[in-house]
Protein backbone atom coordinates (compact mmCIF):
# COMPACT_ATOMS: atom_id res chain seq x y z
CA UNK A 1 -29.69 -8.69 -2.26
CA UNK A 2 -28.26 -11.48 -4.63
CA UNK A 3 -31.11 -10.03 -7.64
CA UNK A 4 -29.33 -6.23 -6.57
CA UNK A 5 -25.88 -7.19 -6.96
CA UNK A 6 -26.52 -9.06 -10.28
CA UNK A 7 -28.18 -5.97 -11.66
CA UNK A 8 -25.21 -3.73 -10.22
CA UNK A 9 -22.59 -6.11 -12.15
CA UNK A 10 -25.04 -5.83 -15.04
CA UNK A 11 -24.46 -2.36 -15.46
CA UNK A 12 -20.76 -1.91 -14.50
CA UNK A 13 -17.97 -4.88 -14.43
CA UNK A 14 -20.29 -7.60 -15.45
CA UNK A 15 -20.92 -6.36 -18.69
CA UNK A 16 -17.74 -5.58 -19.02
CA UNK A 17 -16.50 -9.66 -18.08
CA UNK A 18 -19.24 -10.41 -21.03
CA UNK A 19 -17.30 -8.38 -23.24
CA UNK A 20 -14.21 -9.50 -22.23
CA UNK A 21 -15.08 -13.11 -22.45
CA UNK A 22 -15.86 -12.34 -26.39
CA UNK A 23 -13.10 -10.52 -26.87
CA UNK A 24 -10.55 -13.45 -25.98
CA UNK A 25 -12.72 -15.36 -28.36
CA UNK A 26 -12.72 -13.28 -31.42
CA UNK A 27 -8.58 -13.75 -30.45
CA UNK A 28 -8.57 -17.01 -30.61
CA UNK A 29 -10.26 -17.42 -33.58
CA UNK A 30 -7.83 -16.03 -35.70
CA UNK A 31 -4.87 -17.07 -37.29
CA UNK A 32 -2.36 -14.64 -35.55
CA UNK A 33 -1.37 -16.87 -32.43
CA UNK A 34 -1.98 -14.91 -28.97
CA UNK A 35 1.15 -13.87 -28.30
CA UNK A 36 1.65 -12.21 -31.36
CA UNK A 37 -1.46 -10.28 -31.16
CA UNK A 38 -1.93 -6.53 -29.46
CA UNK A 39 -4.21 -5.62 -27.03
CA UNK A 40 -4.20 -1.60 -27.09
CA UNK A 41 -5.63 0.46 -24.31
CA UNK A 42 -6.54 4.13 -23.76
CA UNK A 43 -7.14 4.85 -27.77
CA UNK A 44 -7.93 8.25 -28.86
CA UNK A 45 -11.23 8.53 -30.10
CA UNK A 46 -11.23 11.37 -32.51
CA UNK A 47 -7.62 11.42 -34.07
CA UNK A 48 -6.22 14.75 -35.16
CA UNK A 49 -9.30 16.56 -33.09
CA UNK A 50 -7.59 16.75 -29.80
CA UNK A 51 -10.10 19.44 -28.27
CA UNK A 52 -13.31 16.82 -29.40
CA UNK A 53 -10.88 13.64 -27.87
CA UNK A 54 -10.65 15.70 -24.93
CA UNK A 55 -14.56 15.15 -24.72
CA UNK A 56 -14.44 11.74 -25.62
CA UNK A 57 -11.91 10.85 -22.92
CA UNK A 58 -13.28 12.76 -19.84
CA UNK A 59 -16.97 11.11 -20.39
CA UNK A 60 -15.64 7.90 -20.97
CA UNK A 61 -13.93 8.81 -17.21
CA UNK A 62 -16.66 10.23 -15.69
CA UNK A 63 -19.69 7.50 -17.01
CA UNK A 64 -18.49 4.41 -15.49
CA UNK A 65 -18.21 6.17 -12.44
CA UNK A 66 -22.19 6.59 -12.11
CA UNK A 67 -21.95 2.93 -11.04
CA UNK A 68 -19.73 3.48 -8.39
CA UNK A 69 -22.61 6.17 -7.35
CA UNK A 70 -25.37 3.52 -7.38
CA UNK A 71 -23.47 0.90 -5.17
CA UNK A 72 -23.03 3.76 -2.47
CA UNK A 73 -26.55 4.59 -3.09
CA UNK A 74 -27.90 1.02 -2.36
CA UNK A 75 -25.57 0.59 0.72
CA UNK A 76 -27.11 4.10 2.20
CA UNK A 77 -31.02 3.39 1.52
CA UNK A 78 -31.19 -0.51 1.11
CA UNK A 79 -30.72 -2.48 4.13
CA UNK A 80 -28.24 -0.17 5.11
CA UNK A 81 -25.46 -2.25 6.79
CA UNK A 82 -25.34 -0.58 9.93
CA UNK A 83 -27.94 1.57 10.53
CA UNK A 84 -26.36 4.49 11.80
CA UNK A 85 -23.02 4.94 9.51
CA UNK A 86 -22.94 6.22 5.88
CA UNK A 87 -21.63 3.37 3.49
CA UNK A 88 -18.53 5.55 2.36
CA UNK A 89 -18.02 5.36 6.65
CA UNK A 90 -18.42 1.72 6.59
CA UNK A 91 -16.53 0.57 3.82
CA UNK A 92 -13.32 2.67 4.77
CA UNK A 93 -13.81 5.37 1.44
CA UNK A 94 -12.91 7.92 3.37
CA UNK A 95 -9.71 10.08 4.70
CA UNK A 96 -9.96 8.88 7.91
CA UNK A 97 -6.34 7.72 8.07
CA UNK A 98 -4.31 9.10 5.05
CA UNK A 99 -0.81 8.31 5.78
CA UNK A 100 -1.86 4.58 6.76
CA UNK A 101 -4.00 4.19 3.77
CA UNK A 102 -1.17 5.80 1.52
CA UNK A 103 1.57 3.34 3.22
CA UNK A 104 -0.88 0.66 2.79
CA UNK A 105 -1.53 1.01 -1.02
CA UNK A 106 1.82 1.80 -1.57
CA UNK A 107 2.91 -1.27 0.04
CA UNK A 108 0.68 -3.70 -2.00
CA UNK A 109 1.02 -1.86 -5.64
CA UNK A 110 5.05 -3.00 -4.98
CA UNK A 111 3.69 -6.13 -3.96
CA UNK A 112 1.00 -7.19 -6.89
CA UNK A 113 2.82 -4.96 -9.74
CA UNK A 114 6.41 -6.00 -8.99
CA UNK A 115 5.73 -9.62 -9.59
CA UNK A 116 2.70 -8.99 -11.85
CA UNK A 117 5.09 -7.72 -14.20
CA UNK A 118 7.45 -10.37 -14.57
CA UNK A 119 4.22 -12.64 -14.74
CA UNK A 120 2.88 -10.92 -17.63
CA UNK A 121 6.36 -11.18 -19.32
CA UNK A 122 6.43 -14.97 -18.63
CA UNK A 123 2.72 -15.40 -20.07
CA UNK A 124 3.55 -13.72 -23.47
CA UNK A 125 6.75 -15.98 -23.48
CA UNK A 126 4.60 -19.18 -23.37
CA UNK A 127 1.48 -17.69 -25.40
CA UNK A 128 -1.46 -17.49 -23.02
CA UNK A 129 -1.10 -13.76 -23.46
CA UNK A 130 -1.48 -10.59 -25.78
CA UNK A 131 0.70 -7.72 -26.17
CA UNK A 132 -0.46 -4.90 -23.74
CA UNK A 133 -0.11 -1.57 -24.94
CA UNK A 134 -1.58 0.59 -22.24
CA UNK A 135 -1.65 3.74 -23.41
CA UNK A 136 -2.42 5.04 -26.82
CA UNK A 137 -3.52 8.55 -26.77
CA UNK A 138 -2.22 11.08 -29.38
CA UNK A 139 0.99 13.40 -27.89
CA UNK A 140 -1.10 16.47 -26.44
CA UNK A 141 -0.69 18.14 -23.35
CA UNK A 142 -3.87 16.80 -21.51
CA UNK A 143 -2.65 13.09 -22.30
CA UNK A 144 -0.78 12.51 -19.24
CA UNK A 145 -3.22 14.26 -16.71
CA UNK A 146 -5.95 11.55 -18.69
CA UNK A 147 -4.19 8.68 -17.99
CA UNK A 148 -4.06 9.31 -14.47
CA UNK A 149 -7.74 10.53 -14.01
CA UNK A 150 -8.45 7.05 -16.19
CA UNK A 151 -6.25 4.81 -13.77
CA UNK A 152 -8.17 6.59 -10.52
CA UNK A 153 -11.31 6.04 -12.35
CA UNK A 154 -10.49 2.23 -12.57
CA UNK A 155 -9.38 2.14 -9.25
CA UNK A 156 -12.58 3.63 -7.82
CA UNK A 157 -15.08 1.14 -9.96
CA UNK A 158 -13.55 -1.39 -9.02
CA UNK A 159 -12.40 -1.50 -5.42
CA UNK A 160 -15.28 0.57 -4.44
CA UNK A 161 -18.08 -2.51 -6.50
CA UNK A 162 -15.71 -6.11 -6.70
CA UNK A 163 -14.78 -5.10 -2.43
CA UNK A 164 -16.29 -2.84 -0.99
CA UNK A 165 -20.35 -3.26 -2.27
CA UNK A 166 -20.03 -6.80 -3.28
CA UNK A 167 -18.11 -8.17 0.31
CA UNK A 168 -20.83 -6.34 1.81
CA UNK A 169 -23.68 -6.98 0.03
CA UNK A 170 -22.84 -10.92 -0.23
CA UNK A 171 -22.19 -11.57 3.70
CA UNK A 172 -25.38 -9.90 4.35
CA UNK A 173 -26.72 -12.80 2.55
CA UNK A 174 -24.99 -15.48 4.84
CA UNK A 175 -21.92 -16.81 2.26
CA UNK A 176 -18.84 -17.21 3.61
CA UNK A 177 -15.59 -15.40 3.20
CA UNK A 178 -13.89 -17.60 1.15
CA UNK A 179 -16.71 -17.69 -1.59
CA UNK A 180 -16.95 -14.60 -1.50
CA UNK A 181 -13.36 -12.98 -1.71
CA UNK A 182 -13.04 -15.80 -4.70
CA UNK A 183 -16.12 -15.60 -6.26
CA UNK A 184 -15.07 -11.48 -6.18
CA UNK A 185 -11.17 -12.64 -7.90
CA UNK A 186 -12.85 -14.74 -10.20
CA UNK A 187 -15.04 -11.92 -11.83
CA UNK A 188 -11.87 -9.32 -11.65
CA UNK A 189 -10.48 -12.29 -13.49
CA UNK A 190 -12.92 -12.28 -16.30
CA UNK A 191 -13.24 -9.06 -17.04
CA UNK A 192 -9.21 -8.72 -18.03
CA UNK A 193 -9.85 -11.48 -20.63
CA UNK A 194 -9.79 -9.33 -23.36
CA UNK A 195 -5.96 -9.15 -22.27
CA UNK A 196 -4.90 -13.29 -22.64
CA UNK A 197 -5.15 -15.85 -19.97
CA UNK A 198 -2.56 -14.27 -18.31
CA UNK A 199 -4.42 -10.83 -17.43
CA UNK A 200 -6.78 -13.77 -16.42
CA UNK A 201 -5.14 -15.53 -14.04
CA UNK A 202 -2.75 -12.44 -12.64
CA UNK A 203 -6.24 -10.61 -11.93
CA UNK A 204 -7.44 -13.30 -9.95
CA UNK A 205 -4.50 -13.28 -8.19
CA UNK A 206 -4.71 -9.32 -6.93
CA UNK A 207 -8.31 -10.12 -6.01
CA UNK A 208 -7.40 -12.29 -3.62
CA UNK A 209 -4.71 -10.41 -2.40
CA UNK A 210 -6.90 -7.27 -2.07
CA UNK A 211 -9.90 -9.01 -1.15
CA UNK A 212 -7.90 -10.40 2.23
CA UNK A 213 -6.61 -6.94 2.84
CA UNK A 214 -10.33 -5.58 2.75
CA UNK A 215 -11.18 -8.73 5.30
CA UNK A 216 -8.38 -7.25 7.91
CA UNK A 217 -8.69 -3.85 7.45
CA UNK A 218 -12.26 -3.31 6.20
CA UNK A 219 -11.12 0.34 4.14
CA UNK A 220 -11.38 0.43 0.55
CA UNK A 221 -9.15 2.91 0.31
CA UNK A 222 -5.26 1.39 0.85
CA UNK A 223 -6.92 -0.58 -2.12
CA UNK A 224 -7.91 2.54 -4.71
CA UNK A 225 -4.60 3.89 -3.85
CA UNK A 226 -2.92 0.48 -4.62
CA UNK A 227 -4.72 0.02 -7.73
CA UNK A 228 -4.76 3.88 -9.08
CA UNK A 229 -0.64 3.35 -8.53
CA UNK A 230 -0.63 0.24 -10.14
CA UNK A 231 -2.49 1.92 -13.54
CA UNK A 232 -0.68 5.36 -13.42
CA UNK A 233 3.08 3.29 -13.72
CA UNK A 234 1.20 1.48 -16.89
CA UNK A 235 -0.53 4.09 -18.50
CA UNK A 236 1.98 7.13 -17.91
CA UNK A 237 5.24 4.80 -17.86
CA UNK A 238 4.09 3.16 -21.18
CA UNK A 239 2.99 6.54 -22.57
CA UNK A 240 6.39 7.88 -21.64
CA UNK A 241 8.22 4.77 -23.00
CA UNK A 242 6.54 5.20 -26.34
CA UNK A 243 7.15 8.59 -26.86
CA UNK A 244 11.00 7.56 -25.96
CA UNK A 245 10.50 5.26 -29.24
């Protein structure tokens, strides 16, 4: 199980944390302080070709969530956690209760994002942090309709992998909740690097949060809907912001 879940990290958010960990390097190595440096998100790909960045955008969507395929796979045909119950079923990725799940998500994204914000304000203010600028795609009308298939896609990879397939996966091999709903925040941690120390330590943060919400609940899905909210207010509300000048 432990050699599985390495390999699933390997080719989805681990990589990713590897990156990540590099990226904050390259940062700072240079002479710009942190703080004074921009982190930009959601690029176009093929400037001035909208119909090609169209492309670009939708499989760099789509890819990632092949991952997110593979961790449901596992759960369904290796050591199945209970025998009788697809893993979608078991880990609560499903519209079983809607209206709860919506509530639920709603509920936490003003709970993580409200505070998250003013966190991310305060890290740029000392320097442990970059300049976010979450959305960067060229004014076209599939931009907005991108950004929030790109936040769901987040959302899905990882609730559905850091919860849902790694909680399960690790407590069938005997460790403990605690080590695992941190050793889960610590790797959501890593892989928002590339942002400052502050996407660092804020990331944590929501993976504890979330990861205790999976604990009492067991559904993954009040946390995709907290999380896709969470990215569609960055993505769309910086998008719109910019555009405002």
């Amino acid at each position: 199980m432990r050699r599985e879940t390495v390999l699933v990290l390997g080719v989805s958010l681990g990589s990713s944390a590897v990156y990540a960990v590099l990226s904050i390097i390259e940062k700072l190595t240079r002479p710009v302080p942190l703080s004074q440096q921009t982190t930009a998100m959601n690029q176009s790909a093929t400037p001035g070709r909208p119909w090609l960045d169209l492309a670009y955008q939708l499989a760099g969507i789509v890819l990632p969530l092949v991952a997110v395929v593979l961790a449901l796979y596992l759960l369904n045909h290796v050591r199945r956690p209970v025998a009788e119950v697809r893993a979608g079923h078991f880990l609560g990725l499903d519209r079983r209760e809607p209206a709860r799940d919506l509530a639920r998500g709603a509920g936490l994204a003003a709970l993580i994002g409200i505070p998250g914000l003013g966190f991310y304000f305060f890290a740029k203010a000392i320097g442990i942090n970059t300049q976010v600028s979450a959305a960067n795609l060229e004014a076209v009308w599939w931009s907005a309709p991108v950004l929030v298939l790109a936040a769901v896609e987040n959302a899905l990879l990882e609730e559905v992998i850091m919860v849902g397939y790694l909680f399960t996966r690790w407590r069938q091999t005997g460790w403990s909740w605690p080590l695992v709903i941190g050793l889960s925040a610590l790797i959501r941690g890593s892989y928002h690097l590339y942002q400052g120390f502050g996407g660092f330590a804020g990331n944590i943060v929501m993976g504890l949060v979330l990861g205790l919400v999976f604990v009492r609940t067991r559904r993954v899905m009040p946390l995709v809907v907290c999380h896709s909210i969470l990215d569609v207010v960055a993505f769309v509300g910086y998008s719109v912001l910019r555009a405002r000048g």
